[in-house]
C-alpha atoms as a PDB file:
ATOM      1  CA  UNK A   1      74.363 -12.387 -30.658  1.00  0.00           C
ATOM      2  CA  UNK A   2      75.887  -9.371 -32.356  1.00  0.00           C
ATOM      3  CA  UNK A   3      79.552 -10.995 -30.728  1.00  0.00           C
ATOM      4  CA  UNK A   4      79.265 -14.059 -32.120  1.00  0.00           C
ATOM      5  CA  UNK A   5      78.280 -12.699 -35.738  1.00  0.00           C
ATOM      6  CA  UNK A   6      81.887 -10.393 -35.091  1.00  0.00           C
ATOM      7  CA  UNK A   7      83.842 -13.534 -33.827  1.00  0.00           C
ATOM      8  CA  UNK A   8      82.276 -15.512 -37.144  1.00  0.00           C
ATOM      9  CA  UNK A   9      83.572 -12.341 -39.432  1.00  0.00           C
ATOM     10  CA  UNK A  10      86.842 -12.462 -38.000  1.00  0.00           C
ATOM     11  CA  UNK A  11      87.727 -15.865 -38.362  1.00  0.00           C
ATOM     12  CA  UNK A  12      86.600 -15.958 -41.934  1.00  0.00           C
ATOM     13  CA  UNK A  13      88.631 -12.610 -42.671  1.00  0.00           C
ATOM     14  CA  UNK A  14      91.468 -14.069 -40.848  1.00  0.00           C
ATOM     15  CA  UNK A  15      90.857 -17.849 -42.819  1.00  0.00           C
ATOM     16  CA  UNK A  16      90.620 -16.160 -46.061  1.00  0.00           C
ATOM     17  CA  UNK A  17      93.560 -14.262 -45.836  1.00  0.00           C
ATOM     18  CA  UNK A  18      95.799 -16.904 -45.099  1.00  0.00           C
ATOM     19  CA  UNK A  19      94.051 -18.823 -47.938  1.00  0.00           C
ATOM     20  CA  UNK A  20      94.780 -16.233 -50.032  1.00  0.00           C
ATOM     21  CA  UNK A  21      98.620 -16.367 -49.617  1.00  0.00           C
ATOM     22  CA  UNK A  22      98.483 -19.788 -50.012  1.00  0.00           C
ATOM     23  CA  UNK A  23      96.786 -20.899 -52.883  1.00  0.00           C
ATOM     24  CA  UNK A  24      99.470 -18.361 -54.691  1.00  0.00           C
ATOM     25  CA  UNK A  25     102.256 -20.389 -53.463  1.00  0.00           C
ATOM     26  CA  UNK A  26     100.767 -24.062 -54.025  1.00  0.00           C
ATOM     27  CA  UNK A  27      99.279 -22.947 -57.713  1.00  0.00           C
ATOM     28  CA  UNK A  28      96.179 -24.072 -56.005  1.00  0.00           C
ATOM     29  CA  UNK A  29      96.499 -27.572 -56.517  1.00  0.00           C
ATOM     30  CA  UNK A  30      96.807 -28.845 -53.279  1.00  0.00           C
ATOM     31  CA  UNK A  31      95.353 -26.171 -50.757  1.00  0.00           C
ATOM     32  CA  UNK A  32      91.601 -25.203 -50.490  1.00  0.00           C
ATOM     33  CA  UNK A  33      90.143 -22.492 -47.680  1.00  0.00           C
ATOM     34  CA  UNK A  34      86.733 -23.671 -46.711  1.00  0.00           C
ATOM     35  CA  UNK A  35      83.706 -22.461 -44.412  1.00  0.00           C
ATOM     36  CA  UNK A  36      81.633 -24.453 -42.282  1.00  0.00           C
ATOM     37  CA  UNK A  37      78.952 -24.739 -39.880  1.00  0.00           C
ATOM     38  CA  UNK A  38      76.181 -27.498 -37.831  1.00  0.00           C
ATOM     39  CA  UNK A  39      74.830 -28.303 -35.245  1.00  0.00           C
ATOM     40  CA  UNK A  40      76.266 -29.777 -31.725  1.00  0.00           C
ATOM     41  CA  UNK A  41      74.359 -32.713 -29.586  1.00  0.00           C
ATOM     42  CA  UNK A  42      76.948 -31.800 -26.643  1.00  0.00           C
ATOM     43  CA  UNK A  43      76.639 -33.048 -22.901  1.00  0.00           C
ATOM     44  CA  UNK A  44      79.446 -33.918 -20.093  1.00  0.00           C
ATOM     45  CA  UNK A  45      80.178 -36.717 -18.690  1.00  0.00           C
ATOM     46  CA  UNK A  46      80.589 -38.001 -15.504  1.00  0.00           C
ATOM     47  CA  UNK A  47      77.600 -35.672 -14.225  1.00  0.00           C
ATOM     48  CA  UNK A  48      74.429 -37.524 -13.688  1.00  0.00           C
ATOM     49  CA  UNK A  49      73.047 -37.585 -10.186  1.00  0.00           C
ATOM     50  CA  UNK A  50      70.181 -39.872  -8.746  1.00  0.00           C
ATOM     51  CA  UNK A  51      66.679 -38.779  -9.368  1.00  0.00           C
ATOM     52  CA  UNK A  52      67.925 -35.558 -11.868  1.00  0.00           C
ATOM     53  CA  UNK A  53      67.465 -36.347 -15.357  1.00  0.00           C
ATOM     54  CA  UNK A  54      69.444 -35.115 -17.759  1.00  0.00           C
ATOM     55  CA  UNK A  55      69.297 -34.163 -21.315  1.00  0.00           C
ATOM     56  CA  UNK A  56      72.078 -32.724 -24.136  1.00  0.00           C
ATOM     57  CA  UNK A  57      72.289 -29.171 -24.939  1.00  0.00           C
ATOM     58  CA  UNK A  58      71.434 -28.478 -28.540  1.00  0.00           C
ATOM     59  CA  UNK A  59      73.942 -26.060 -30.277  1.00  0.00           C
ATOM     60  CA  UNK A  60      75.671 -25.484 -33.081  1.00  0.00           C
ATOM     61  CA  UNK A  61      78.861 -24.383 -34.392  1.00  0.00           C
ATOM     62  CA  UNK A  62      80.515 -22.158 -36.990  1.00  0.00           C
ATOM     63  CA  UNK A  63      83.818 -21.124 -38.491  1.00  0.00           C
ATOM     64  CA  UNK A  64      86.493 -22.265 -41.515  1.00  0.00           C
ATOM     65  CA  UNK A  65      89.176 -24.573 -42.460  1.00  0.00           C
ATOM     66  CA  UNK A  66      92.210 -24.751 -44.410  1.00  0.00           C
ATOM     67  CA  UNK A  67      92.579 -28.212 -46.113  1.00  0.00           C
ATOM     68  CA  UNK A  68      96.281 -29.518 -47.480  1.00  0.00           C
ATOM     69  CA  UNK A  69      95.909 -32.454 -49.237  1.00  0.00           C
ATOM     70  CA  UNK A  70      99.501 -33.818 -48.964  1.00  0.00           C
ATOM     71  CA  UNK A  71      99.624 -36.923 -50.849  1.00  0.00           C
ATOM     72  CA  UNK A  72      96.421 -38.900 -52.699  1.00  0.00           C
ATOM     73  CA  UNK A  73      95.526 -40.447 -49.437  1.00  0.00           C
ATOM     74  CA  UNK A  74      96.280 -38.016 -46.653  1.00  0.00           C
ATOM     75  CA  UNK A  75      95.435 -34.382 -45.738  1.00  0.00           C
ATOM     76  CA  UNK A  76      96.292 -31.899 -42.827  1.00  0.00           C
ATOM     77  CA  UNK A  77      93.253 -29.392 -41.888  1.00  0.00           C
ATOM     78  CA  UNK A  78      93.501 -27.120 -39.111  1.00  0.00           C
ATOM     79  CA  UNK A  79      89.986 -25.254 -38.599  1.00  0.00           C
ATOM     80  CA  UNK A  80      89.152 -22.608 -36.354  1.00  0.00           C
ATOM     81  CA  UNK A  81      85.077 -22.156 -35.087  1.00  0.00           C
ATOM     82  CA  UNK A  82      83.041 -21.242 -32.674  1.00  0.00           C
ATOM     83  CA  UNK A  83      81.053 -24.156 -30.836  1.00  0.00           C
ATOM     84  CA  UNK A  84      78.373 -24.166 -28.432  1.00  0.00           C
ATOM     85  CA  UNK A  85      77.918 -26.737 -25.574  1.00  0.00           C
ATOM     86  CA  UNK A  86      76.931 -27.538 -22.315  1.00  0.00           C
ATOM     87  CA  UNK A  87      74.095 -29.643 -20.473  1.00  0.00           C
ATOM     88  CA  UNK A  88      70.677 -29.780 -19.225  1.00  0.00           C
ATOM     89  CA  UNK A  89      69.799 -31.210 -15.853  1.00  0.00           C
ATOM     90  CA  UNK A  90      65.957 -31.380 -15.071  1.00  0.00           C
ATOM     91  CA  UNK A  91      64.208 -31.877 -11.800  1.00  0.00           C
ATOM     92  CA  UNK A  92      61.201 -31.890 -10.090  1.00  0.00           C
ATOM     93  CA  UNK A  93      60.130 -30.205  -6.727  1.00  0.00           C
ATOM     94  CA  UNK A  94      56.968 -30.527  -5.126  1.00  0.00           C
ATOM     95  CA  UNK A  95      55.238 -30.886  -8.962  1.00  0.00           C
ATOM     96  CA  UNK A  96      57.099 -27.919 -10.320  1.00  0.00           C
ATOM     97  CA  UNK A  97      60.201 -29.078 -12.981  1.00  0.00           C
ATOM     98  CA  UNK A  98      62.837 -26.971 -12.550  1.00  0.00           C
ATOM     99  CA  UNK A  99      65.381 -26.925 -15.388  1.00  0.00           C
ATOM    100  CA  UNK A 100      69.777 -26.102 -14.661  1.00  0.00           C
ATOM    101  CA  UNK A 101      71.092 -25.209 -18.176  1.00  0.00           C
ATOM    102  CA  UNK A 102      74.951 -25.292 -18.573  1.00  0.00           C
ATOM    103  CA  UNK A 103      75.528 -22.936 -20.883  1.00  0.00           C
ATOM    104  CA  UNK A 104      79.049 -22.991 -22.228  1.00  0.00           C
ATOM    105  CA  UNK A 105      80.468 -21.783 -25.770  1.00  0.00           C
ATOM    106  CA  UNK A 106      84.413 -21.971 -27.209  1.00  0.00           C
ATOM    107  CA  UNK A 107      86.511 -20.772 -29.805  1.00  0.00           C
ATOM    108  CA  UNK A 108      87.849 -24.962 -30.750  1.00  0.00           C
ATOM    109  CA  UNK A 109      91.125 -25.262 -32.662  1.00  0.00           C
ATOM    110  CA  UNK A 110      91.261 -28.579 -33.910  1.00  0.00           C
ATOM    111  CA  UNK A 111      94.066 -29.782 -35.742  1.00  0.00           C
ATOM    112  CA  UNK A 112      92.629 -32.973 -37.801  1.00  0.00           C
ATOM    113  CA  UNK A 113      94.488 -35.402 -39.807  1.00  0.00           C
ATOM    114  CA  UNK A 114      92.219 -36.568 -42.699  1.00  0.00           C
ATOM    115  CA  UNK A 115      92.622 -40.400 -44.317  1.00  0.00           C
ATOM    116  CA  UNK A 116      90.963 -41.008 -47.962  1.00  0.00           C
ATOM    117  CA  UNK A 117      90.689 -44.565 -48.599  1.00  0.00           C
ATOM    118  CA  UNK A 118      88.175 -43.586 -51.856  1.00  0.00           C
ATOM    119  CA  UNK A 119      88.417 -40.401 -53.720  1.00  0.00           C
ATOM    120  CA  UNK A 120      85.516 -38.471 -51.295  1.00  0.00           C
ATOM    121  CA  UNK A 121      85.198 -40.430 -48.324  1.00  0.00           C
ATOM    122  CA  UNK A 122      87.698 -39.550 -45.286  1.00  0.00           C
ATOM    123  CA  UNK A 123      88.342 -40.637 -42.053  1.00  0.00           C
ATOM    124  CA  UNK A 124      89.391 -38.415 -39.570  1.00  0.00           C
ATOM    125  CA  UNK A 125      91.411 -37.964 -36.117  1.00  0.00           C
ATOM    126  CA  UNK A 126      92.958 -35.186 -34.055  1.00  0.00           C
ATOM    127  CA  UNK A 127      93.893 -32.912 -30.980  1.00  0.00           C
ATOM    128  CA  UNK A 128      91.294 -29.857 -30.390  1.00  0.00           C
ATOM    129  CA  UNK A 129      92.547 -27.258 -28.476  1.00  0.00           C
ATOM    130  CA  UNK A 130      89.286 -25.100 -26.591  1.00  0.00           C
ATOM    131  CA  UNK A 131      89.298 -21.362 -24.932  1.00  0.00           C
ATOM    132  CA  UNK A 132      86.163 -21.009 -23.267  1.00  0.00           C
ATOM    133  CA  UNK A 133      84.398 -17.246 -24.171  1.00  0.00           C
ATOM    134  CA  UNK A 134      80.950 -17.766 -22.161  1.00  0.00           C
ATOM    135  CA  UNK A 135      79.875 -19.505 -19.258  1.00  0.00           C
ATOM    136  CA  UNK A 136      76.117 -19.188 -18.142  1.00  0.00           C
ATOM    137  CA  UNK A 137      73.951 -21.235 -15.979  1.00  0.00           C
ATOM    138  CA  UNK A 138      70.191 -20.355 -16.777  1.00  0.00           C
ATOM    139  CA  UNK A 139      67.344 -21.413 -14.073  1.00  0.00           C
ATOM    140  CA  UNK A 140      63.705 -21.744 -15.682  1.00  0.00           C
ATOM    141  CA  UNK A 141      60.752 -22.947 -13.506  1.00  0.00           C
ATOM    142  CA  UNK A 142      57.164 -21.679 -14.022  1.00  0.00           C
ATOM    143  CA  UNK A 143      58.052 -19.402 -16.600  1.00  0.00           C
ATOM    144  CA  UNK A 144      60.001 -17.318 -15.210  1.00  0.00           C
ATOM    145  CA  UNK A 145      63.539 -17.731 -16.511  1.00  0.00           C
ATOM    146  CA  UNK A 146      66.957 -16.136 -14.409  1.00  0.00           C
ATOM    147  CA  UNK A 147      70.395 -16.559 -15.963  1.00  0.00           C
ATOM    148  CA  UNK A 148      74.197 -15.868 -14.222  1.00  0.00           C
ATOM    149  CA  UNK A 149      77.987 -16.464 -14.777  1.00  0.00           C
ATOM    150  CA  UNK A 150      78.980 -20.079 -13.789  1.00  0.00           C
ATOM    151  CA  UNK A 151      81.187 -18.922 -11.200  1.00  0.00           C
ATOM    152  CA  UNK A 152      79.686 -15.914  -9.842  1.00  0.00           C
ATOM    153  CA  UNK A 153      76.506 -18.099  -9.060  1.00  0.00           C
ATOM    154  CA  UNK A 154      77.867 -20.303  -7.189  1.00  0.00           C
ATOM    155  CA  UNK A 155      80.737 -18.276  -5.205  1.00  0.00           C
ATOM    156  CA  UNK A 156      77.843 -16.454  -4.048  1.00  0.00           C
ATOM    157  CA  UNK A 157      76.487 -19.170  -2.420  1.00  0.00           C
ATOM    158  CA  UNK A 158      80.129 -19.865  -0.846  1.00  0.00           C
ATOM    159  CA  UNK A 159      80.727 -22.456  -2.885  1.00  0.00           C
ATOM    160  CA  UNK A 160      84.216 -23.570  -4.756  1.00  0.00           C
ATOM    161  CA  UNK A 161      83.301 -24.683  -8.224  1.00  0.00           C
ATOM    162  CA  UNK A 162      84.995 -22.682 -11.253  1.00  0.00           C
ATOM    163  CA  UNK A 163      84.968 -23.118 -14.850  1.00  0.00           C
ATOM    164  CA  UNK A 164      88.279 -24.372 -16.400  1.00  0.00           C
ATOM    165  CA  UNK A 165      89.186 -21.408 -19.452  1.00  0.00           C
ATOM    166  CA  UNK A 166      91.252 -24.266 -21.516  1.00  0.00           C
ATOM    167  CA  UNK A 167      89.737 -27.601 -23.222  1.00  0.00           C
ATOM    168  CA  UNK A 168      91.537 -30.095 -24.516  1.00  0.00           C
ATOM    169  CA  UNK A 169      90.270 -33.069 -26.287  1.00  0.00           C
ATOM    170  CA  UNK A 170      90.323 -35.868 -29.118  1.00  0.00           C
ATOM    171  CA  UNK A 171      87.993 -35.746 -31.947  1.00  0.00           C
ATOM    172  CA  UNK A 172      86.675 -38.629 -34.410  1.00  0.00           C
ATOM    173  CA  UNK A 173      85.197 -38.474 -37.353  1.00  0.00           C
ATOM    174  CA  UNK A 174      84.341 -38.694 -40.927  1.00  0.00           C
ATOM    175  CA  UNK A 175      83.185 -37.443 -43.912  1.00  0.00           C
ATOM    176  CA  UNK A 176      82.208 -36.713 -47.530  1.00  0.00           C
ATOM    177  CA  UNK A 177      83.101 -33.878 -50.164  1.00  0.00           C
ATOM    178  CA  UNK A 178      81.256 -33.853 -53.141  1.00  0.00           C
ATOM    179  CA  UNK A 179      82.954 -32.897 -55.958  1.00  0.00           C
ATOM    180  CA  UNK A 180      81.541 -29.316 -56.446  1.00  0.00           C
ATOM    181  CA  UNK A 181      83.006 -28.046 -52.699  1.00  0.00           C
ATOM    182  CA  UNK A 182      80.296 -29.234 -50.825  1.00  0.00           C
ATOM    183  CA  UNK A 183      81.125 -31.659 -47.800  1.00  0.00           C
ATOM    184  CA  UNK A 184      79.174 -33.608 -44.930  1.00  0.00           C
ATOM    185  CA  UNK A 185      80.953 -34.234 -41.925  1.00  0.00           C
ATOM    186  CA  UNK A 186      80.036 -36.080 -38.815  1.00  0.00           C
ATOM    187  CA  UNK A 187      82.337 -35.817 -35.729  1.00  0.00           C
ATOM    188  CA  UNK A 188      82.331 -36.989 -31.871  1.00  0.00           C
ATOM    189  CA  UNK A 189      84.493 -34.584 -29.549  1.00  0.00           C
ATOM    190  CA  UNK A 190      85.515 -36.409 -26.237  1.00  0.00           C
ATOM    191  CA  UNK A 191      86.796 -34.089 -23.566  1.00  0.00           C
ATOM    192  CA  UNK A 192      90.199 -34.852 -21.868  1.00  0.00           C
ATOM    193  CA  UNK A 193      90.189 -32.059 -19.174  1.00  0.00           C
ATOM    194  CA  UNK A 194      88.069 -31.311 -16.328  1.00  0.00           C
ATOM    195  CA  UNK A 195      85.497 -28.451 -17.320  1.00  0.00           C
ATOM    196  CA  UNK A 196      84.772 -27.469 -13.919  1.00  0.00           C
ATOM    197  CA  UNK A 197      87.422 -27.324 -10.923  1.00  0.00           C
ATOM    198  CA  UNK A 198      86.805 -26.718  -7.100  1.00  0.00           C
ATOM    199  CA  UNK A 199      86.636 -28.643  -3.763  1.00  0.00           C
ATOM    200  CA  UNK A 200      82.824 -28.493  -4.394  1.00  0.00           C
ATOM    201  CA  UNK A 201      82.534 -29.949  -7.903  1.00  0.00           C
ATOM    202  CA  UNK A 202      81.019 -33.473  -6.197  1.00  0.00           C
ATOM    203  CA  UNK A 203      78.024 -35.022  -6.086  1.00  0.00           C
ATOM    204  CA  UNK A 204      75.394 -34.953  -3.317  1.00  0.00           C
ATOM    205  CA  UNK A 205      77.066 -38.534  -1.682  1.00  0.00           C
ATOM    206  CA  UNK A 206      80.474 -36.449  -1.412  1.00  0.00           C
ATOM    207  CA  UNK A 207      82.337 -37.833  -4.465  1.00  0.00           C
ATOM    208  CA  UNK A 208      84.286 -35.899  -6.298  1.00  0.00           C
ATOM    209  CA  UNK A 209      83.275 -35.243  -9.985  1.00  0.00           C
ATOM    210  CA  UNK A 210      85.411 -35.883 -12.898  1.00  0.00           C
ATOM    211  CA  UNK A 211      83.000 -33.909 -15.695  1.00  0.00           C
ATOM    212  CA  UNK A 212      84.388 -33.702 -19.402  1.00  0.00           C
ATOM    213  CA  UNK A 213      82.671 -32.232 -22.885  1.00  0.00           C
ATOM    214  CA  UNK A 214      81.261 -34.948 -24.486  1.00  0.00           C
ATOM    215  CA  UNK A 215      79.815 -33.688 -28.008  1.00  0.00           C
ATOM    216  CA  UNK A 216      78.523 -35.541 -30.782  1.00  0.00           C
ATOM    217  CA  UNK A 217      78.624 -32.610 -34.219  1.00  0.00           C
ATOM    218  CA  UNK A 218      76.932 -33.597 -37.737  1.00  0.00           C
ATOM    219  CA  UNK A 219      77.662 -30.384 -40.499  1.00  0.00           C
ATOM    220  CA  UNK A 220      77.752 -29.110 -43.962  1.00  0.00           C
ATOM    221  CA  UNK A 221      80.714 -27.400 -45.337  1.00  0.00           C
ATOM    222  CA  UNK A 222      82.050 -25.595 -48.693  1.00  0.00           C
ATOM    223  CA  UNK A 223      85.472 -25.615 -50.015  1.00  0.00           C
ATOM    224  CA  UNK A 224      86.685 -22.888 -52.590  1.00  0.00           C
ATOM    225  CA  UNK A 225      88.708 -23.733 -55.457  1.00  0.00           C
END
């Protein structure tokens, strides 16, 4: 926890310093620097097996934004955050449910291009670039609770399945800024690269397993003026 409230404090130092410069040279007309933060409804897909039920990993994410409104119509808005996802997988054994938690956070770097077609209500589309800073697979069954790295838990059992470090996807959204600073976003993130990589990232048949973020994001932001 104490990382990810240094990661937060860097990227808004880091946000608000480029804001800074800037606003000076725009005259602060068409540039704003803004914070956000929400939560994530994030699974993968391509990963359900027969007779393991699955369920989303609840998370959230936090960060800021720059926001260049370019014309009436159109703005450019790079943001930088960090964003928590993963999966669930549930199953049980002789009575006892055993949960498999994917646990799997980035620093995201979308680049979104924002479309107006009314004075506060955008439409948006973009590339995200991902770098994956945590990977954790936590075990809970009968209270007892035992978490390890991705990869370490299953080389140990000889097994080839590693977690990619890069994610790439598209995102889709839109939103609504009030005219105050305050904004409401919703957003769906749709993988484009294999999380996981190995020989052994298949299913219990043998097939191989194409698996790829798939997270649905719903936040609140503030722009400065």
């Amino acid at each position: 926890m104490k990382n990810l409230f240094l990661i937060a404090a860097i990227l808004i130092c880091s946000l608000g310093s480029a804001q800074n410069n800037a606003v000076e040279n725009s005259n602060g007309k068409s540039l704003k620097f803004g914070l956000k933060g929400g939560i994530n409804i994030a699974s993968q897909t391509d990963s359900r097996e027969t007779g393991i039920g699955m369920e989303p990993r609840i998370g959230f994410n936090i960060g800021g934004y720059l926001n260049y409104k370019f014309t009436d119509d159109f703005a450019l808005q790079p943001e930088i955050f960090y964003t928590t996802q993963g999966n669930r997988f549930y199953q049980y054994i002789d009575g006892v449910k055993l949960d498999l938690i994917f646990m799997l956070d980035y620093i995201a770097v979308p680049l979104m291009i924002k479309y107006y077609p009314s004075k506060n209500f955008n439409l948006e589309f973009g590339p995200q670039m991902a770098f994956n800073v945590n990977k954790k697979i936590k075990l809970k069954a009968e209270g007892q609770t035992l978490t390890y790295d991705i990869d370490d838990f299953f080389s140990s059992g000889g097994l080839d399945f590693k977690t990619n470090t890069f994610d790439f996807g598209l995102n889709f959204g839109m939103g609504y800024e009030l005219d105050n600073g305050l904004n409401f976003n919703g957003r769906y993130s749709l993988g484009m690269t294999k999380v996981f990589e190995g020989s052994d990232v298949v299913r219990s048949d043998g097939t191989p397993q194409n698996i790829k973020n798939s997270v649905f994001s719903f936040g609140l932001g503030y722009s400065f003026k």
